[in-house]
Protein backbone atom coordinates (compact mmCIF):
# COMPACT_ATOMS: atom_id res chain seq x y z
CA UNK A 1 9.80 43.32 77.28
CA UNK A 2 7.64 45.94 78.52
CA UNK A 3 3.45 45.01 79.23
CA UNK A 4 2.67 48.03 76.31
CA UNK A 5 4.89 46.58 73.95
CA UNK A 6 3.68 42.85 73.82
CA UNK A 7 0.20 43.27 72.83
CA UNK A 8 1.95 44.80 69.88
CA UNK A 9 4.12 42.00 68.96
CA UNK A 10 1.23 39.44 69.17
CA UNK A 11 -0.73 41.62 67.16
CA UNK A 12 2.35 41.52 64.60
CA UNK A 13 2.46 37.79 64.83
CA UNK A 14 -1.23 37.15 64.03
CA UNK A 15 -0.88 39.31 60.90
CA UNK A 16 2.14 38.01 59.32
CA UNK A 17 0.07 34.54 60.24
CA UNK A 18 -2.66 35.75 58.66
CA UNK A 19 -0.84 36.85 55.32
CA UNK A 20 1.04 33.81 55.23
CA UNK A 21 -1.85 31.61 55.31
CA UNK A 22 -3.59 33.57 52.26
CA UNK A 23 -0.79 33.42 50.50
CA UNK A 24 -0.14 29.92 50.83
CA UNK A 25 -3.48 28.91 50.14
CA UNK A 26 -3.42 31.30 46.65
CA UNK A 27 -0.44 29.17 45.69
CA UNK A 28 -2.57 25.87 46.10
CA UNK A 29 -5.77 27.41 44.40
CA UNK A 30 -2.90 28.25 41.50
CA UNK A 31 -1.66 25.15 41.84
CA UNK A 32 -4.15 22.91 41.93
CA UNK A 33 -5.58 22.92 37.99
CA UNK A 34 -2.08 22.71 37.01
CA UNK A 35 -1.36 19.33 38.91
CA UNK A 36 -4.64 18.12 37.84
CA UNK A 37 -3.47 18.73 34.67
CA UNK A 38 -0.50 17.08 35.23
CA UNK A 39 -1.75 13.87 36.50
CA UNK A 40 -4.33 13.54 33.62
CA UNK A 41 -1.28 13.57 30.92
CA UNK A 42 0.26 11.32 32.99
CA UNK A 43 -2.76 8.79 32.92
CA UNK A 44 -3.47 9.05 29.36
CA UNK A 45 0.37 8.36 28.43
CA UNK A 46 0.07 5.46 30.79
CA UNK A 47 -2.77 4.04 27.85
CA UNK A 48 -2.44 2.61 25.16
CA UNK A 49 -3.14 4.70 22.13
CA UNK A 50 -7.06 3.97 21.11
CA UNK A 51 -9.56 5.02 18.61
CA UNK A 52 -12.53 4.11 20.72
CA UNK A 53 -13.65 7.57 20.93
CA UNK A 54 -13.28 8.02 17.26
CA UNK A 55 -15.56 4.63 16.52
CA UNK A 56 -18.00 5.46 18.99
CA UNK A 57 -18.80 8.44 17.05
CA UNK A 58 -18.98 7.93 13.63
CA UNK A 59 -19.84 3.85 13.72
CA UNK A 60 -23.58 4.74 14.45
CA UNK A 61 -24.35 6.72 11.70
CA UNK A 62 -22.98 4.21 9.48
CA UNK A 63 -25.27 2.08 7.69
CA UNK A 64 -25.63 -1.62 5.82
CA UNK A 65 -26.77 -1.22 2.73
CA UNK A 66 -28.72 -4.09 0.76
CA UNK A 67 -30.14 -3.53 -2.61
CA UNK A 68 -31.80 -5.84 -5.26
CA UNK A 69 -31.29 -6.53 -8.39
CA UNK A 70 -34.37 -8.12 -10.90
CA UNK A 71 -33.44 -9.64 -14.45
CA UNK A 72 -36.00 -10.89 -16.77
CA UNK A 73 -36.41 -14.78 -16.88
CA UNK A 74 -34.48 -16.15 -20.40
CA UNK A 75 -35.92 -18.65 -23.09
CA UNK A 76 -34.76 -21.17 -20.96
CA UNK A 77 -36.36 -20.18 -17.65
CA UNK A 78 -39.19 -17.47 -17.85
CA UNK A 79 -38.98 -17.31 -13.73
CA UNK A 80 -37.28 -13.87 -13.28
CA UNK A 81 -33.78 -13.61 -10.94
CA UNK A 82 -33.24 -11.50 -8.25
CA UNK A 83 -29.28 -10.62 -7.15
CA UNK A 84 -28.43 -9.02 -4.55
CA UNK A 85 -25.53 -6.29 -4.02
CA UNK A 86 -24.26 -5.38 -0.53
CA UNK A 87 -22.86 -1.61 0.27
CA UNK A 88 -22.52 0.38 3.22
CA UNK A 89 -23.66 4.08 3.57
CA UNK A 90 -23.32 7.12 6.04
CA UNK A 91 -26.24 9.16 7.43
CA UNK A 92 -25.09 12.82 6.93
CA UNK A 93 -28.35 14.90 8.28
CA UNK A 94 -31.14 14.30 10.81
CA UNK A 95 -33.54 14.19 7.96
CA UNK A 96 -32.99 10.89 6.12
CA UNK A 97 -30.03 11.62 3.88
CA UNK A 98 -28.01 8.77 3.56
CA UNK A 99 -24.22 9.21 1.15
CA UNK A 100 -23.11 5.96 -0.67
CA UNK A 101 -21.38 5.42 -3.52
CA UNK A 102 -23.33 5.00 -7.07
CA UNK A 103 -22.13 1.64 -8.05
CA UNK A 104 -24.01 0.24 -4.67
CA UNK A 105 -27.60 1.44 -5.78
CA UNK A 106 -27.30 2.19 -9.28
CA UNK A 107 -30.38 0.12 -11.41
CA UNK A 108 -31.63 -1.95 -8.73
CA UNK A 109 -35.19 -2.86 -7.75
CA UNK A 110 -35.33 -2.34 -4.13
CA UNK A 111 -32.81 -0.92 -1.56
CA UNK A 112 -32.96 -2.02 2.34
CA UNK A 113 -30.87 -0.03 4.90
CA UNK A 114 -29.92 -1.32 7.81
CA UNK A 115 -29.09 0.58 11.00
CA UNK A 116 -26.39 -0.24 13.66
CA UNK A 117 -29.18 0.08 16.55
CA UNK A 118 -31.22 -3.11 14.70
CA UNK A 119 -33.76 -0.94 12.74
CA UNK A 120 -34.28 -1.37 9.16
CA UNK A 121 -36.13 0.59 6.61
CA UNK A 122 -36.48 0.97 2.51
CA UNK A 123 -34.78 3.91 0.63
CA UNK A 124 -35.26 5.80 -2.20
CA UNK A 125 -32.33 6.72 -4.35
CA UNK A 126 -32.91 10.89 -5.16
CA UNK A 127 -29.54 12.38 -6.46
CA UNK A 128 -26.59 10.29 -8.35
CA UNK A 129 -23.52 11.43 -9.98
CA UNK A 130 -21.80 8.31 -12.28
CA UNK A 131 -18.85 10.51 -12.60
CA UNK A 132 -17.99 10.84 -9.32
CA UNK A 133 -19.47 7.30 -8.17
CA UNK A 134 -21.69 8.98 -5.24
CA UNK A 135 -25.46 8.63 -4.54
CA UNK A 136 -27.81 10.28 -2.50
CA UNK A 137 -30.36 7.64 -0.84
CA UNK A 138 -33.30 9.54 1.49
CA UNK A 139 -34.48 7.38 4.90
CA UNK A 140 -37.83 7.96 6.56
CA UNK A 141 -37.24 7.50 10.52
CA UNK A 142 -36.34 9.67 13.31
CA UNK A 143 -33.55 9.98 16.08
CA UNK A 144 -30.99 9.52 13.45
CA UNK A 145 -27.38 9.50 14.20
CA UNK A 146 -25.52 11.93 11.95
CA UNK A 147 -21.98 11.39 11.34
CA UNK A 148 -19.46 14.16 12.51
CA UNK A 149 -18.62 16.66 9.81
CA UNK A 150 -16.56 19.38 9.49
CA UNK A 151 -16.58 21.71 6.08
CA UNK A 152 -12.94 23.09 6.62
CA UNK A 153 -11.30 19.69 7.21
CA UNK A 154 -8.82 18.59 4.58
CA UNK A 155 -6.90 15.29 4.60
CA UNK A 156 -2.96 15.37 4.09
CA UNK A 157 -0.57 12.82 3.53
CA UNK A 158 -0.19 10.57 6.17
CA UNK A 159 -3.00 11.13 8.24
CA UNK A 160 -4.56 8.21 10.26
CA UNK A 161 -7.65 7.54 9.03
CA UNK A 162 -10.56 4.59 10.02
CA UNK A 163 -12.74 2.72 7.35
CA UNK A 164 -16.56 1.80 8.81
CA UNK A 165 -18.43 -0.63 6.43
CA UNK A 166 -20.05 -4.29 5.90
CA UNK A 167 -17.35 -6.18 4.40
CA UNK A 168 -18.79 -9.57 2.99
CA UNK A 169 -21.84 -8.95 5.32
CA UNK A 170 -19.82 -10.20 8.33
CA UNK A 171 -21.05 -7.02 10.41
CA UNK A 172 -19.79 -3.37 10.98
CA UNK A 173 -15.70 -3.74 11.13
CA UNK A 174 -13.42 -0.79 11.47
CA UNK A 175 -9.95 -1.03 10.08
CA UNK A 176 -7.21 1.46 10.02
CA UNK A 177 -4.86 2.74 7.41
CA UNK A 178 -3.03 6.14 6.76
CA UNK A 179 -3.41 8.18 3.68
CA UNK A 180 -1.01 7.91 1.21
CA UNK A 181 -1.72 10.08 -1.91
CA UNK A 182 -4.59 12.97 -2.73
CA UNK A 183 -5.93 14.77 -5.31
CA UNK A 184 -3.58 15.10 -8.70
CA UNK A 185 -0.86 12.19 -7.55
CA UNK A 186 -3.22 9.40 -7.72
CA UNK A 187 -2.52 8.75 -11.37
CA UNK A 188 -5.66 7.37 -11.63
CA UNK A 189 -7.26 7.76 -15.53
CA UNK A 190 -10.01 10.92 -15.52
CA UNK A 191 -9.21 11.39 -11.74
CA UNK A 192 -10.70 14.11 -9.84
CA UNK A 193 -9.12 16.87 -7.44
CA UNK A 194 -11.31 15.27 -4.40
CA UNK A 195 -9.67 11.39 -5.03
CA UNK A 196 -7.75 10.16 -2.16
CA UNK A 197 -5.72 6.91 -1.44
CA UNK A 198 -5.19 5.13 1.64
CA UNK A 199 -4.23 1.65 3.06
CA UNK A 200 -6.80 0.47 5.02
CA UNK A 201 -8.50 -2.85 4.16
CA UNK A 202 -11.67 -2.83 2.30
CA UNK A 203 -14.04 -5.35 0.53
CA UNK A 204 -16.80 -6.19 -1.20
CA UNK A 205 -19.77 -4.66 0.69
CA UNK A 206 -17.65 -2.26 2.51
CA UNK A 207 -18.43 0.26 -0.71
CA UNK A 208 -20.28 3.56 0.32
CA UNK A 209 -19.19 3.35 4.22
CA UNK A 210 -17.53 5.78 6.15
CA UNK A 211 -13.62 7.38 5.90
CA UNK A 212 -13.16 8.92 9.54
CA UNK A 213 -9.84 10.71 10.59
CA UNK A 214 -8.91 10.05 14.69
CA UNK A 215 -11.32 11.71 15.97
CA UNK A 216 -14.09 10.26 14.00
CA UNK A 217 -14.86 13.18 11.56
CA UNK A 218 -15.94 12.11 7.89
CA UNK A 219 -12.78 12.57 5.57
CA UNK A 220 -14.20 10.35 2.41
CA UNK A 221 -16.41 7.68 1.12
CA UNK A 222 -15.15 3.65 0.68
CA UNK A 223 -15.07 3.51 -3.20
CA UNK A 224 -13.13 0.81 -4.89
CA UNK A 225 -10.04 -1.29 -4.73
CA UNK A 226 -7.53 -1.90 -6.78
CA UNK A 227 -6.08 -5.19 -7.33
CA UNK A 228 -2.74 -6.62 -9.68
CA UNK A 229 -2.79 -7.95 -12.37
CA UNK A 230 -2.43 -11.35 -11.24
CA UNK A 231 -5.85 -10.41 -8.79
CA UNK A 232 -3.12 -9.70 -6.12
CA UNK A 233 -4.90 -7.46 -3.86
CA UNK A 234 -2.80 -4.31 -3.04
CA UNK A 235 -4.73 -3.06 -0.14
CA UNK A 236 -5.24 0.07 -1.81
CA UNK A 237 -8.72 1.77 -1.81
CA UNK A 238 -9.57 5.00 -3.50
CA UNK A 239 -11.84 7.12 -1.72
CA UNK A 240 -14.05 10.26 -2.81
CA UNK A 241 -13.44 13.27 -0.66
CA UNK A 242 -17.12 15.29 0.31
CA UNK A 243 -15.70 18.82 0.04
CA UNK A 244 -18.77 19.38 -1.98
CA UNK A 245 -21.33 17.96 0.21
CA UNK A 246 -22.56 20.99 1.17
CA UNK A 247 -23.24 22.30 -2.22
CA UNK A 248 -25.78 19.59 -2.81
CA UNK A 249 -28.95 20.33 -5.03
């Protein structure tokens, strides 16, 4: 090799170098969000399956509910009696509105909500609807948590879905259930086109709370159960869709 031809190959050497080091650092720039990617996927199928996430957004916003109930004293007592009804409700706007179902609030004296972060406040019932078994209740306090909503959600058959209430004033509980029937297959006497069914467990003070789908979006409203005819409970619950929610006066 000649002194005027090696300069050349050096310089030859550097370059291909050169444009083999770009392009093998492209490949790991190209690379790199695709094994991150990878590794994340296979974290999460390393866990167990969870609704945390779900819970931790929608449990705030839903509320204890505790209302009372005056009667007149009789001919044998004149002293008047108080009862008093427990219920559950979601907060649906920063401004105090509060959904629950009618049954929970209907012709009582006094209503008491309770929030999840310990504060507690009256409410004053402003919109009901018998037929449909919903109420509107209106809150004076700030920093309220809103449940997550979404207007073009729709609940099919089968879904996973959470129930947030107070059952039997033990606390907030969360239990899970899937959706079995909606709208016209409910078979339920004057039933209404935003009637759903599902599995999860619900009782007495769990009425008005929140329906949440997986990722904690409001699907319906805790209504009733149904039980046997022998009292048998069926762990069935029928729950009021808020398609109209929106539409509110």
């Amino acid at each position: 090799m000649t002194r005027s031809t090696r300069p050349k190959n050096w310089f030859s050497y550097i370059l291909r170098s050169i444009v083999l080091g770009l392009v093998v650092a492209a490949l790991v720039i190209w690379l790199q969000p695709l094994l991150q990617n990878w590794q994340t996927s296979q974290q999460q199928s390393n866990q167990p399956m969870s609704f945390a996430k779900a819970v931790n957004r929608a449990a705030p916003a839903v509320v204890n509910i505790y209302s009372l109930t005056e009667f007149r004293g009789s001919y044998y007592s004149r002293r008047p009696s108080t009862v008093l009804r427990l219920g559950s409700g979601v907060i649906m706007d920063n401004v105090g509105h509060v959904l629950t179902a009618a049954h929970v609030v209907g012709n009582v004296s006094s209503i008491e909500v309770a929030l999840q972060d310990g504060r507690r406040t009256s409410a004053q019932v402003i919109g009901m609807d018998p037929v449909t078994d919903l109420a509107v209740l209106r809150i004076e306090l700030d920093n309220l948590p809103v449940i997550p909503q979404d207007n073009q959600l729709r609940s099919n058959v089968g879904d996973v879905v959470l129930a947030i209430g107070n059952p039997l004033n033990l606390g907030q509980t969360i239990t899970q259930g899937i959706v079995s029937a909606t709208g016209g297959r409910m078979g339920v006497i004057n039933s209404h086109a935003d009637l759903m069914q599902m599995d999860a467990v619900i009782n007495e003070g769990a009425s008005g709370g929140a329906l949440v789908n997986s990722e904690g979006y409001l699907v319906g409203i805790n209504n009733a159960q149904f039980r046997g005819p022998a009292g048998q409970g069926l762990k069935v619950s029928i729950l009021r869709c808020l398609i109209h929610w929106h539409g509110r006066s």
